[in-house]
C-alpha atoms as a PDB file:
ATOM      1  CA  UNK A   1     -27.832  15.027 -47.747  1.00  0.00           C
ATOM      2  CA  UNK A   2     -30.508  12.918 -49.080  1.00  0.00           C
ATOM      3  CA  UNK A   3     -31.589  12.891 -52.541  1.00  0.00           C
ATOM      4  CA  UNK A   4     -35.017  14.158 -53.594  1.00  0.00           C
ATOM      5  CA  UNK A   5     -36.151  10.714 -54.701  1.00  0.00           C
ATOM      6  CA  UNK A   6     -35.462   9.421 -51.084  1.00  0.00           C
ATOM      7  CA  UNK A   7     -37.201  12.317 -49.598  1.00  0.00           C
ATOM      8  CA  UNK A   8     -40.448  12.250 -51.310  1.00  0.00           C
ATOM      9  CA  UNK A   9     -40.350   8.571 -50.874  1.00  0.00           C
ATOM     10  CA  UNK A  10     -40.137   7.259 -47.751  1.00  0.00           C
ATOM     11  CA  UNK A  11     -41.565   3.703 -48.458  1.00  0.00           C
ATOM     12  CA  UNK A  12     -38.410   2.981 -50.928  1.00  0.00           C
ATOM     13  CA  UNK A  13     -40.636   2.066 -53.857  1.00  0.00           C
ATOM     14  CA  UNK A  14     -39.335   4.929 -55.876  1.00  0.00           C
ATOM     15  CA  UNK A  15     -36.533   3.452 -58.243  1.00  0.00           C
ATOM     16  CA  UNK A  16     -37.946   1.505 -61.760  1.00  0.00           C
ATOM     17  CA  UNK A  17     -35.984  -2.022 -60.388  1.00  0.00           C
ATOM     18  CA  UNK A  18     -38.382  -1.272 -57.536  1.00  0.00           C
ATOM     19  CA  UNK A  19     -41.863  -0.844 -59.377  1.00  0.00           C
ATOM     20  CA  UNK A  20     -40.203  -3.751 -61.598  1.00  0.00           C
ATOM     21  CA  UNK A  21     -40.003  -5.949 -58.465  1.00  0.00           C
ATOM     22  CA  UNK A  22     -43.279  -5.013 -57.815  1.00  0.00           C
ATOM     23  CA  UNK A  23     -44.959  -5.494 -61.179  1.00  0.00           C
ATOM     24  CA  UNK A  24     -43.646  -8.911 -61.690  1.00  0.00           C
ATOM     25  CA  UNK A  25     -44.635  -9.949 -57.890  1.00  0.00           C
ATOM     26  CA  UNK A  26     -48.329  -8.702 -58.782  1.00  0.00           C
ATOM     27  CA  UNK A  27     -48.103 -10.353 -61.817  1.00  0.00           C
ATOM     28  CA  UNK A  28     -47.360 -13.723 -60.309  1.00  0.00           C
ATOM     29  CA  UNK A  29     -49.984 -13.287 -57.913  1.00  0.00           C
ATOM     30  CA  UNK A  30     -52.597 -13.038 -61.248  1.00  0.00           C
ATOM     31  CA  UNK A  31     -51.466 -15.999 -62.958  1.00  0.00           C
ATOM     32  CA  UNK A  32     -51.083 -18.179 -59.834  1.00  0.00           C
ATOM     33  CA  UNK A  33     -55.195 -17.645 -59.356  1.00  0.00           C
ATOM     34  CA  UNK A  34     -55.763 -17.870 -62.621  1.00  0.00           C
ATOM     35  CA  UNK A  35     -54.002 -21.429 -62.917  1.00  0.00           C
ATOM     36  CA  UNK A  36     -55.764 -22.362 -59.608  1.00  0.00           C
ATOM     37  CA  UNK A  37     -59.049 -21.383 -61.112  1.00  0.00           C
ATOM     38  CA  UNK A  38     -57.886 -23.401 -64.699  1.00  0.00           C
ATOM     39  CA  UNK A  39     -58.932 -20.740 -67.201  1.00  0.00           C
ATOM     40  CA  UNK A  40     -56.372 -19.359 -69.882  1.00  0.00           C
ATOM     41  CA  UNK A  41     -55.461 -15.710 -69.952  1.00  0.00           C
ATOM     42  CA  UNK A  42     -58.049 -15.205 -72.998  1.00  0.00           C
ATOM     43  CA  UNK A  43     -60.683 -16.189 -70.367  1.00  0.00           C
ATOM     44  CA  UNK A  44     -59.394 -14.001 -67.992  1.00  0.00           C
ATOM     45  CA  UNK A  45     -59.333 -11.508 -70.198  1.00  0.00           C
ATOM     46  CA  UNK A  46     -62.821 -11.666 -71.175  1.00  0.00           C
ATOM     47  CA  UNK A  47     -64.069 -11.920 -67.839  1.00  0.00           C
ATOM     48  CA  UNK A  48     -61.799  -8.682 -67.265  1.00  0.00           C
ATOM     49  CA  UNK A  49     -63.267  -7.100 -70.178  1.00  0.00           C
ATOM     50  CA  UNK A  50     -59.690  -6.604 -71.710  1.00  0.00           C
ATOM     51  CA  UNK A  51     -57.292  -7.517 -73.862  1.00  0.00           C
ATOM     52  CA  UNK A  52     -55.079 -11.117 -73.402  1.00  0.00           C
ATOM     53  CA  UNK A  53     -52.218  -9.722 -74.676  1.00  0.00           C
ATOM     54  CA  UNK A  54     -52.912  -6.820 -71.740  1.00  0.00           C
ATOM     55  CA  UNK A  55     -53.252  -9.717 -69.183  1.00  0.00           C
ATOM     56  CA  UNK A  56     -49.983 -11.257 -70.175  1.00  0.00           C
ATOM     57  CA  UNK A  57     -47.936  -8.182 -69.573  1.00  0.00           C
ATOM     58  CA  UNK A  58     -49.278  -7.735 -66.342  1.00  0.00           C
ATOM     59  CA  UNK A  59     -48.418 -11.754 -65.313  1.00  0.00           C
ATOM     60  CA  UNK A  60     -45.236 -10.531 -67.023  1.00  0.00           C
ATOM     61  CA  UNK A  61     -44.843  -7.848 -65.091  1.00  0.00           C
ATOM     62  CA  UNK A  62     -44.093  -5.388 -67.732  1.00  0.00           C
ATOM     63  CA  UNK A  63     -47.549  -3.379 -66.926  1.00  0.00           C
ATOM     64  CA  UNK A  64     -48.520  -1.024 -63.945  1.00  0.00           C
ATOM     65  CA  UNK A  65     -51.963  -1.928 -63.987  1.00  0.00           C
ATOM     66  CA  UNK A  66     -54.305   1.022 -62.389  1.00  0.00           C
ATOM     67  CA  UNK A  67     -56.355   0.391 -59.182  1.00  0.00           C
ATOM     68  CA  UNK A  68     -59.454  -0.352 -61.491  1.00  0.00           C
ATOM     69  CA  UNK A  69     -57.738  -2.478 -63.571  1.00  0.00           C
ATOM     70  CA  UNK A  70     -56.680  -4.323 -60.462  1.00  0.00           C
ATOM     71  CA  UNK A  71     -60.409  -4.414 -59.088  1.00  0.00           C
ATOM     72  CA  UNK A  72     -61.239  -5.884 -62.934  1.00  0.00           C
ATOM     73  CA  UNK A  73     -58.984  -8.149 -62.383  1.00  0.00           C
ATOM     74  CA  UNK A  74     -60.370  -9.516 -58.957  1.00  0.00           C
ATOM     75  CA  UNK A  75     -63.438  -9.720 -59.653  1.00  0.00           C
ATOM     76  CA  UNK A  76     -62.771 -12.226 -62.916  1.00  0.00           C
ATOM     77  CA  UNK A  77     -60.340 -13.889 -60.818  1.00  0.00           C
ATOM     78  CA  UNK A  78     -63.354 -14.338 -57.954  1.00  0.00           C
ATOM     79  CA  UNK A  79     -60.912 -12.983 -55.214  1.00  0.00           C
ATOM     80  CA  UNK A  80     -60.321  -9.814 -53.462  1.00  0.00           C
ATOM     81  CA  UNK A  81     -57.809  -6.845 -54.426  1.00  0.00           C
ATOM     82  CA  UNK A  82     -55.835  -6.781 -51.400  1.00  0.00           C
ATOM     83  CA  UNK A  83     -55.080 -10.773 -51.832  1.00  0.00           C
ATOM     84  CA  UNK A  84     -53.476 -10.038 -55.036  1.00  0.00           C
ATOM     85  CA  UNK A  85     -51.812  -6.651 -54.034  1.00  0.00           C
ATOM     86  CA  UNK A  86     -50.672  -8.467 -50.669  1.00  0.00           C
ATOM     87  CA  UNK A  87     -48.211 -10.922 -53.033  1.00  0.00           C
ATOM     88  CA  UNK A  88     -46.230  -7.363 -53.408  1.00  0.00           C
ATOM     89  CA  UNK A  89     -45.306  -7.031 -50.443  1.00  0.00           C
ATOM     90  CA  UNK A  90     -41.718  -7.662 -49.093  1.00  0.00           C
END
């Protein structure tokens, strides 16, 4: 029988090594434009309208931004959500 986490979750992004895998790919996917655009993550940050110390977790990939924090992030990054949500996918 399958477990409950496997039945409510069909796209097998449930477990936390998942989200983890997931995190860090959207993370690397924030820094990589910011290093193409050559601004430091205090930059970013301020163009965000958040902290740097915020910004390096998510390039870290120890924070689950939100979907407005992603759009925030976009925008300063002058680039489109789904480019930097399409690095997470397998």
């Amino acid at each position: 029988m399958a477990s409950s986490a496997t039945a409510h979750d069909p796209g097998g992004v449930g477990s936390k090594d998942q989200w983890d895998g997931i995190c860090a790919a959207f993370g690397t996917a924030v820094r990589g434009r910011r290093e193409q655009l050559e601004i430091s993550q205090e930059e970013l940050a301020d163009r965000a309208a958040m902290d740097r110390t915020y910004v390096s977790g998510i390039e870290r990939g120890v924070r689950n931004p939100t979907l407005k924090i992603v759009a925030r992030l976009a925008k300063a990054l002058k680039t489109r959500p789904s480019k930097l949500m399409a690095a997470m996918e397998p």
